[in-house]
PDB file of N, CA and C in Angstrom:
ATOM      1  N   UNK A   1     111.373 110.251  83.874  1.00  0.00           N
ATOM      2  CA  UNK A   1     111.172 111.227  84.910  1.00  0.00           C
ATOM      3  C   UNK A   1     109.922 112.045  84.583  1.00  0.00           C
ATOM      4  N   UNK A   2     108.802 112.041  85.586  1.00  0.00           N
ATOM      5  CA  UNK A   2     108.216 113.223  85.232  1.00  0.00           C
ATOM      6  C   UNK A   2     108.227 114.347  84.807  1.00  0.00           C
ATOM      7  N   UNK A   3     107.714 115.105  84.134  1.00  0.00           N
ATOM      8  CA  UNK A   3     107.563 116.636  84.165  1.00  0.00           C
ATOM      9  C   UNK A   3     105.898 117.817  84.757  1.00  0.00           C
ATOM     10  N   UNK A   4     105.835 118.719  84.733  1.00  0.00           N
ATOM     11  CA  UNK A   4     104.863 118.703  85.408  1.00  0.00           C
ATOM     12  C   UNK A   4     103.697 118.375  84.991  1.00  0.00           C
ATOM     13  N   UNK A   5     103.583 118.750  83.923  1.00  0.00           N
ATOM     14  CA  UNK A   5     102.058 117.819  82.692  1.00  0.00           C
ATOM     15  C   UNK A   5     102.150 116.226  83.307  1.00  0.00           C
ATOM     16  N   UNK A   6     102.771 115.837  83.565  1.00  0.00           N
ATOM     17  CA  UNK A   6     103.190 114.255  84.026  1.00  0.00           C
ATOM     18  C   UNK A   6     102.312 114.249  85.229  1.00  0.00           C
ATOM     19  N   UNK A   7     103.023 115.183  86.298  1.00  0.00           N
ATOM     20  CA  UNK A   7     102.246 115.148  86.865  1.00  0.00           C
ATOM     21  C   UNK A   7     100.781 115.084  86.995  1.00  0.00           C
ATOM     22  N   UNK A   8     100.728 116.260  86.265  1.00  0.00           N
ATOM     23  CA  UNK A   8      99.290 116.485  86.628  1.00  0.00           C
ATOM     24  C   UNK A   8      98.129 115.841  85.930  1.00  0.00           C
ATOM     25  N   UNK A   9      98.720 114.791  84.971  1.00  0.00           N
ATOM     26  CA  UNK A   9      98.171 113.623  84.532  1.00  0.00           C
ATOM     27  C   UNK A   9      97.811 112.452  85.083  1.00  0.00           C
ATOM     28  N   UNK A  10      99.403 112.010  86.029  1.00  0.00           N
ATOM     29  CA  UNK A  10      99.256 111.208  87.301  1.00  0.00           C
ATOM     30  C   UNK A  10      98.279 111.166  88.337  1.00  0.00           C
ATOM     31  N   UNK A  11      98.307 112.823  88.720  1.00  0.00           N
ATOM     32  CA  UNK A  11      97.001 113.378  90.202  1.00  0.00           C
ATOM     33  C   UNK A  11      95.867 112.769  90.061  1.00  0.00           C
ATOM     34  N   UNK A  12      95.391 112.725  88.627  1.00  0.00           N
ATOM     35  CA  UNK A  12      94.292 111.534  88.199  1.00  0.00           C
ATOM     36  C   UNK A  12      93.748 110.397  89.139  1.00  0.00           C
ATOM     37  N   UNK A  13      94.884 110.146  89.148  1.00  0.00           N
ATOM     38  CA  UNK A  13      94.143 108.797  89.615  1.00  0.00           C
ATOM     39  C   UNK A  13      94.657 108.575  91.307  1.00  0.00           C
ATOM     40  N   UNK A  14      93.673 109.005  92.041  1.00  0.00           N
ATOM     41  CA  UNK A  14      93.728 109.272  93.412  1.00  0.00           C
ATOM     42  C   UNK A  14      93.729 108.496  94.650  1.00  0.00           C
ATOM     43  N   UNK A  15      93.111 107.215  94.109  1.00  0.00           N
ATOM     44  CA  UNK A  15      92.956 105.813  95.417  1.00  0.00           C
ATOM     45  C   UNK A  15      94.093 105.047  94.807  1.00  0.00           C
ATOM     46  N   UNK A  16      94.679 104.549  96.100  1.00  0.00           N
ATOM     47  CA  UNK A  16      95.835 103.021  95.673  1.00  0.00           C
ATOM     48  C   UNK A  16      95.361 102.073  94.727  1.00  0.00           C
ATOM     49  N   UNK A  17      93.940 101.306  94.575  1.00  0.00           N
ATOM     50  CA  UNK A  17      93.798 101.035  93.717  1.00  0.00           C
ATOM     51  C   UNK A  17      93.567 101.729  92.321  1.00  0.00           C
ATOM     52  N   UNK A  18      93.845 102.699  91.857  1.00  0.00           N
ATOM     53  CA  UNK A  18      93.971 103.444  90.538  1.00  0.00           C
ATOM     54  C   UNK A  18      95.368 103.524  90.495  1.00  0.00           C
ATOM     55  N   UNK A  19      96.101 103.772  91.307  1.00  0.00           N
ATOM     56  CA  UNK A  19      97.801 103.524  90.989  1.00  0.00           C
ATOM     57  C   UNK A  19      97.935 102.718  90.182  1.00  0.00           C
ATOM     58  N   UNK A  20      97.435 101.592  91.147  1.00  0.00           N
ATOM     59  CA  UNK A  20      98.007 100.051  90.990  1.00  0.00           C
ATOM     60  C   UNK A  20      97.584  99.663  89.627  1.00  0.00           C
ATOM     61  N   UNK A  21      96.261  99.658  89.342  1.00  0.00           N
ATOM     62  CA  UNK A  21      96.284  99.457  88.021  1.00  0.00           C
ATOM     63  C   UNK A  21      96.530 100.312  86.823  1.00  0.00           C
ATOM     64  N   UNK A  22      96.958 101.896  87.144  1.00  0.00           N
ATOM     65  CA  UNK A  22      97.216 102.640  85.954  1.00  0.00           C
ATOM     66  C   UNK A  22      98.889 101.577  85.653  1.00  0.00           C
ATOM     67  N   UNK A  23      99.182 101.260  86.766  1.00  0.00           N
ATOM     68  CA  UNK A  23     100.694 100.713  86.523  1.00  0.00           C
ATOM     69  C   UNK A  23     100.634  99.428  85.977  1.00  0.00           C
ATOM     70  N   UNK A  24     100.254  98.613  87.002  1.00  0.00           N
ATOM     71  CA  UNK A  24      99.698  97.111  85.810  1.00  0.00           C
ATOM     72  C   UNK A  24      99.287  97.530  84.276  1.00  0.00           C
ATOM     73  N   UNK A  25      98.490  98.453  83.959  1.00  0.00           N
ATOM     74  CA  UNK A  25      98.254  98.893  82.797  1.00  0.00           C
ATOM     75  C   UNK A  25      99.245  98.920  81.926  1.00  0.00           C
ATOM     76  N   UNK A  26     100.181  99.871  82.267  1.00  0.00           N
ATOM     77  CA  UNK A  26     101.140 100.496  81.590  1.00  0.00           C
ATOM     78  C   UNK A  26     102.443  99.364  81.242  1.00  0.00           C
ATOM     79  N   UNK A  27     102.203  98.137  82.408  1.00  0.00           N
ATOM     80  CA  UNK A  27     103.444  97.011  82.108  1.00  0.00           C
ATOM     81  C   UNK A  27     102.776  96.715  81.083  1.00  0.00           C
ATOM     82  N   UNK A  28     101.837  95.936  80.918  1.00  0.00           N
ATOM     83  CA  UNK A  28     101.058  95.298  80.586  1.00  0.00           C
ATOM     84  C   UNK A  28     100.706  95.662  78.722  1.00  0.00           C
ATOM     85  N   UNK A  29     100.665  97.140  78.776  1.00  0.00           N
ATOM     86  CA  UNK A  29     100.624  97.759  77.313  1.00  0.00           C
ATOM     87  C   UNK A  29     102.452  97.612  76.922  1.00  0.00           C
ATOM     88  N   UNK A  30     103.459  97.961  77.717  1.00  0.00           N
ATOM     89  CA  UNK A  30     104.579  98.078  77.545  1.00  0.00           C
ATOM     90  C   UNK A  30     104.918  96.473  77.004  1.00  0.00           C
ATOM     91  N   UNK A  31     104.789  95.448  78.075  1.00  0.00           N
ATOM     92  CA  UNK A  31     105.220  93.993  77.004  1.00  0.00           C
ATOM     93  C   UNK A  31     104.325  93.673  75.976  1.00  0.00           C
ATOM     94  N   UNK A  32     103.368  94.335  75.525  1.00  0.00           N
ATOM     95  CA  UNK A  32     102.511  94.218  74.530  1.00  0.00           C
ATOM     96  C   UNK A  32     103.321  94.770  73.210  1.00  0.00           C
ATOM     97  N   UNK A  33     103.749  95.786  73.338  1.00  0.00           N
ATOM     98  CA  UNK A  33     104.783  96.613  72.666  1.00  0.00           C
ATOM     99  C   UNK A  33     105.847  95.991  72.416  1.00  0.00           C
ATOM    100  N   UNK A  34     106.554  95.074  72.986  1.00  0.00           N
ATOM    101  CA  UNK A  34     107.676  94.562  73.434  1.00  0.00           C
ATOM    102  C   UNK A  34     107.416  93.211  72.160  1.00  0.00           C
ATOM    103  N   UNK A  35     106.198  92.486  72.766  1.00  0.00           N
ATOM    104  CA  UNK A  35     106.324  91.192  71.735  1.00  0.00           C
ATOM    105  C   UNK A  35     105.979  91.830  70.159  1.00  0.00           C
ATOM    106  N   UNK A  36     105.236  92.710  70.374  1.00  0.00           N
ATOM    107  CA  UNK A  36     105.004  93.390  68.716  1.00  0.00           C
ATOM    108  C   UNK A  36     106.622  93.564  67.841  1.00  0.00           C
ATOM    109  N   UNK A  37     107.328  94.196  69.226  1.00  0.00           N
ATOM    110  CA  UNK A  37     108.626  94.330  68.137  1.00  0.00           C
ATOM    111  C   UNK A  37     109.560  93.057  68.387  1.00  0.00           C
ATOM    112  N   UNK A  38     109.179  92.171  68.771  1.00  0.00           N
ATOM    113  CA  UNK A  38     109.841  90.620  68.820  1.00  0.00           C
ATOM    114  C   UNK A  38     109.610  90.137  66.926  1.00  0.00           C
ATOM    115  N   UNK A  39     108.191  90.293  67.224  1.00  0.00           N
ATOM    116  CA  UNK A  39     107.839  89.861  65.747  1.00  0.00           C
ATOM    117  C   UNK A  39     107.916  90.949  64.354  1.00  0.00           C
ATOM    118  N   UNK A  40     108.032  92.104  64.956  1.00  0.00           N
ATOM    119  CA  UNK A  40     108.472  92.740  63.503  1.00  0.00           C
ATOM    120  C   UNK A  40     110.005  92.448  63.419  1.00  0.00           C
ATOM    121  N   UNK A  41     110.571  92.373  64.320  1.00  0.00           N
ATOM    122  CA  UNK A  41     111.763  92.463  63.995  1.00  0.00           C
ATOM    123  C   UNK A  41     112.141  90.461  63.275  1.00  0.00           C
ATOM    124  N   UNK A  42     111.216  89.572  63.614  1.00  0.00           N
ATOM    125  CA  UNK A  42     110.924  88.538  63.150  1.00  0.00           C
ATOM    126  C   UNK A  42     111.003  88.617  61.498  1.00  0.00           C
ATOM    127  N   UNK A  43     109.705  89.426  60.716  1.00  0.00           N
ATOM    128  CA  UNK A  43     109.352  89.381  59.750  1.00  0.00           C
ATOM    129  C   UNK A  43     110.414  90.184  59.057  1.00  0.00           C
ATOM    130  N   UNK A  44     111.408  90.788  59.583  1.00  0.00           N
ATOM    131  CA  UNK A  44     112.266  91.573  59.130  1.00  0.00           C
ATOM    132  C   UNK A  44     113.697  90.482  58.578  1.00  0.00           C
ATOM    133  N   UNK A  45     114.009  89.813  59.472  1.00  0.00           N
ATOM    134  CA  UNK A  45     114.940  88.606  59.381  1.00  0.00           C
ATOM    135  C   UNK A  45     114.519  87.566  58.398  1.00  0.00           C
ATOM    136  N   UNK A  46     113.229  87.475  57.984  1.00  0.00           N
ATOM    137  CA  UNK A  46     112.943  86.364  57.047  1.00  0.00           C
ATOM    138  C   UNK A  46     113.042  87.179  55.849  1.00  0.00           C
ATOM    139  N   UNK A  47     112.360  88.408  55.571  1.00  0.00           N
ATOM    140  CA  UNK A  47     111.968  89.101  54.102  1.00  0.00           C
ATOM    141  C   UNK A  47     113.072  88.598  52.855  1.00  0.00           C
ATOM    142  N   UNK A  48     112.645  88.382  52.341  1.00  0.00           N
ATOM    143  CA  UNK A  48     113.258  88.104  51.263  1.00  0.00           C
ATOM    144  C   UNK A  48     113.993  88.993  49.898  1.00  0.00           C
ATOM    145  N   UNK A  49     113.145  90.022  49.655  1.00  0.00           N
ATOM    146  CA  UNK A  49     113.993  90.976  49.163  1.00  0.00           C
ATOM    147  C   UNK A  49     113.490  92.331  49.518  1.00  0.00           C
ATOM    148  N   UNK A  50     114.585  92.599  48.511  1.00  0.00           N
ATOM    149  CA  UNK A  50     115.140  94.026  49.189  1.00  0.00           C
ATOM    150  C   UNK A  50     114.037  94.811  49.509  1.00  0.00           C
ATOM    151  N   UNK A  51     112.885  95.334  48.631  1.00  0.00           N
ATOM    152  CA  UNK A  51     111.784  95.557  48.829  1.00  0.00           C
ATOM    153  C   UNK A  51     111.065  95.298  50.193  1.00  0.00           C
ATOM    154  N   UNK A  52     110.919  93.936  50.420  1.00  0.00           N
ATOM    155  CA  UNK A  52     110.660  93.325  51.491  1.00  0.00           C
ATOM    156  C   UNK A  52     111.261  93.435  53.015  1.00  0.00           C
ATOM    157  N   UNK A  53     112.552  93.514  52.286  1.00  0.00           N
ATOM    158  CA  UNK A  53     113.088  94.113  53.518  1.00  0.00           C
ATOM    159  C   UNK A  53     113.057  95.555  54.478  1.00  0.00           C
ATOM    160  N   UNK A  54     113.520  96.237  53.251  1.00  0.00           N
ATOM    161  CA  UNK A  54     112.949  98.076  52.943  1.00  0.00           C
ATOM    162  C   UNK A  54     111.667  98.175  54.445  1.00  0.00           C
ATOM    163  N   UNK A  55     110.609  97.606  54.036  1.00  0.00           N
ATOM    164  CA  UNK A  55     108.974  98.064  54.651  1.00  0.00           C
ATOM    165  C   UNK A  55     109.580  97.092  55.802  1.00  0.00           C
ATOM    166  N   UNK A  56     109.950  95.828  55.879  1.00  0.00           N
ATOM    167  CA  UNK A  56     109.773  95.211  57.332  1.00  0.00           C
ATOM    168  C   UNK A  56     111.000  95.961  58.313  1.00  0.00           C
ATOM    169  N   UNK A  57     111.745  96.282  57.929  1.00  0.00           N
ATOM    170  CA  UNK A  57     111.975  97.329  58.705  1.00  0.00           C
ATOM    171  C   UNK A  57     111.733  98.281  59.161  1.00  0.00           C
ATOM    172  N   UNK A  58     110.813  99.337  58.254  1.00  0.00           N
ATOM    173  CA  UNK A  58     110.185 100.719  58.632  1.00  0.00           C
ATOM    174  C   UNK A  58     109.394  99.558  59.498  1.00  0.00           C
ATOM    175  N   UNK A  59     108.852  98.929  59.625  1.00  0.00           N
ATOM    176  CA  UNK A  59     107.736  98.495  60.736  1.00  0.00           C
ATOM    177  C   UNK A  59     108.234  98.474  61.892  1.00  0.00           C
ATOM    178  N   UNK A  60     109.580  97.320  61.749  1.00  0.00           N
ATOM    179  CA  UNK A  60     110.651  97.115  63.118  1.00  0.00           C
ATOM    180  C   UNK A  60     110.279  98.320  63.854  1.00  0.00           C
ATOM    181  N   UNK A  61     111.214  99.297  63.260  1.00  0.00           N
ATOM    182  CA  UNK A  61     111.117 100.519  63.811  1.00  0.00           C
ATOM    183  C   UNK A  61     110.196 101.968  64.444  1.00  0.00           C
ATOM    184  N   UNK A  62     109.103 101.198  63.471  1.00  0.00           N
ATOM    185  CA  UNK A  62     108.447 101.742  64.344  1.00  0.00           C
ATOM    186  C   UNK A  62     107.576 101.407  65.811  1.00  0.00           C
ATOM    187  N   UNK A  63     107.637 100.002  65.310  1.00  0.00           N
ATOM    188  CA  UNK A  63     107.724  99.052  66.445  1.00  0.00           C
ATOM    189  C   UNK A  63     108.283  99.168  67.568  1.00  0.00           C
ATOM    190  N   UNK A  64     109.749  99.575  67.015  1.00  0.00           N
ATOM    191  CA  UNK A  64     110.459  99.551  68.555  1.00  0.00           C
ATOM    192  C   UNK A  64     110.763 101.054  69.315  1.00  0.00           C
ATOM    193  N   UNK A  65     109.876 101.892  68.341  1.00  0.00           N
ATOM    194  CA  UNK A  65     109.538 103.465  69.191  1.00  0.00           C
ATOM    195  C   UNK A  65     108.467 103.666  69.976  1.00  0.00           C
ATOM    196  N   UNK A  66     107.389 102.490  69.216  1.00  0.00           N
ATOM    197  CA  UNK A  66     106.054 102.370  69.992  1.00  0.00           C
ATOM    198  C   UNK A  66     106.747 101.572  71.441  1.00  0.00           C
ATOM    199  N   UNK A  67     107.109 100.804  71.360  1.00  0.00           N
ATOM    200  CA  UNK A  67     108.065 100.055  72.572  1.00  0.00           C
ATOM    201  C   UNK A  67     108.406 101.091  73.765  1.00  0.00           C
ATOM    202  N   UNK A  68     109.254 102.230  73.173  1.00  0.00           N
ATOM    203  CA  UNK A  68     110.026 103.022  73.750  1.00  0.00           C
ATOM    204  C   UNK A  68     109.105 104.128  74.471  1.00  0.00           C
ATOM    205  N   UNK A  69     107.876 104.289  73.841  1.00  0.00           N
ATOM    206  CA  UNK A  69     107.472 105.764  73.966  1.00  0.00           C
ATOM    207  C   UNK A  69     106.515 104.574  75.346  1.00  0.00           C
ATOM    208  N   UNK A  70     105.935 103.506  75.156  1.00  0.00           N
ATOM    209  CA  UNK A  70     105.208 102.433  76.499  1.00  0.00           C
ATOM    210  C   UNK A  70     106.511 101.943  77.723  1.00  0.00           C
ATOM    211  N   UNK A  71     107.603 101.859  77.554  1.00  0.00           N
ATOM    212  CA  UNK A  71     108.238 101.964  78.524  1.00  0.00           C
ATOM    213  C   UNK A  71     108.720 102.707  79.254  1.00  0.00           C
ATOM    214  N   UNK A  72     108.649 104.481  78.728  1.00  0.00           N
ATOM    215  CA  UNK A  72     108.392 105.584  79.838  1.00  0.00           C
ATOM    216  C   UNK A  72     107.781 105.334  80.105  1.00  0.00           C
ATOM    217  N   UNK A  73     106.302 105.684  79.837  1.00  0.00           N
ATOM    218  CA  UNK A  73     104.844 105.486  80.337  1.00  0.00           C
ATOM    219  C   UNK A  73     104.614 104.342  81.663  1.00  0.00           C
ATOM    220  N   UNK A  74     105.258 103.529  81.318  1.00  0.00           N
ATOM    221  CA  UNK A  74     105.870 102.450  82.636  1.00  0.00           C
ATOM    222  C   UNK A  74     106.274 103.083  83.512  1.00  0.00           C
ATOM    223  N   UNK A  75     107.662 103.180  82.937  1.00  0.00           N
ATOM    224  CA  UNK A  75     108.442 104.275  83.936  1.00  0.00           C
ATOM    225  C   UNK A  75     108.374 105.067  84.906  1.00  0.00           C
ATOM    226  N   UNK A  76     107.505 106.191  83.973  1.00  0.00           N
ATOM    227  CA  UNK A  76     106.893 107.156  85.123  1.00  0.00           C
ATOM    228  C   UNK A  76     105.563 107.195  86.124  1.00  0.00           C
ATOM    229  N   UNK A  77     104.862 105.624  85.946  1.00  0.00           N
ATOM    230  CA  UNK A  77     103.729 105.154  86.484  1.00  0.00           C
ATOM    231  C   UNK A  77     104.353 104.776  87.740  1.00  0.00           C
ATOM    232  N   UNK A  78     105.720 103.995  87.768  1.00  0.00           N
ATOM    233  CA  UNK A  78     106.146 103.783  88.497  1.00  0.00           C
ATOM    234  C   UNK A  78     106.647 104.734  89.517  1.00  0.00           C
ATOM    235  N   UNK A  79     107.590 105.896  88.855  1.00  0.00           N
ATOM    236  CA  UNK A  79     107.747 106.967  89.593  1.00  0.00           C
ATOM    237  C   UNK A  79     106.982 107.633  90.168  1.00  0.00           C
ATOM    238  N   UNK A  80     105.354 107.913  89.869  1.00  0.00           N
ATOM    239  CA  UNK A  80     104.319 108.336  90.551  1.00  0.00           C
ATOM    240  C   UNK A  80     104.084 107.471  91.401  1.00  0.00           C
ATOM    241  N   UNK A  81     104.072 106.395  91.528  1.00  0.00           N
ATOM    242  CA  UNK A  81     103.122 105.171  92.645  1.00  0.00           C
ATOM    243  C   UNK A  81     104.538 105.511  93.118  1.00  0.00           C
ATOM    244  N   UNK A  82     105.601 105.291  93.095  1.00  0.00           N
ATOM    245  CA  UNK A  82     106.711 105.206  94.226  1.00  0.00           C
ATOM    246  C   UNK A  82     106.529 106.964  95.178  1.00  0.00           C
ATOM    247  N   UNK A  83     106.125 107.828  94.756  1.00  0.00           N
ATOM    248  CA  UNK A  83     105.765 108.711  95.639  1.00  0.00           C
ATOM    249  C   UNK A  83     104.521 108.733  96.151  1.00  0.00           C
ATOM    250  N   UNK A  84     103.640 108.222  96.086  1.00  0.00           N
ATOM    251  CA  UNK A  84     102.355 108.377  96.671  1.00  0.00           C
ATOM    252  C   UNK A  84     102.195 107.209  97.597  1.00  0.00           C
ATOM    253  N   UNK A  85     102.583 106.285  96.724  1.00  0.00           N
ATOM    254  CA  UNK A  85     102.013 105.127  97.468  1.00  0.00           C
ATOM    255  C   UNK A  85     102.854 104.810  99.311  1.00  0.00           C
TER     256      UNK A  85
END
């Protein structure tokens, strides 16, 4: 959901085509995010020890916040183009 900083970040971009691609953008960075934590969470399942395991997890994870924090960003690209557009 937006907030008003959201907004007024959104107002930015003023022609349908700047919607459209701040939003394509934002999928686009979001499954980028998405396969990153496919494969950390990959290198996490193979590690071998504990050590190994330890760090491929801090990665997972941060992996899958970077994920999280690009699928608002989706989100609310969407929620802006669904009111304007």
């Amino acid at each position: 959901m937006l907030d008003a900083a959201g907004n007024r970040r959104w107002a930015l971009f003023r022609t349908r085509d700047q919607v459209i691609d701040a939003v394509l953008e934002h999928y686009v960075n979001w499954r980028e995010r998405a396969a990153a934590t496919r494969f950390a969470y990959d290198r996490f399942t193979i590690a071998a020890t504990r050590i190994e395991r330890a760090a491929a997890f801090a990665a997972f994870t941060e992996t899958l916040n970077e994920e999280q924090l690009a699928a608002e960003e989706y989100e609310n690209s969407l929620a802006y183009a669904e009111r304007v557009l």
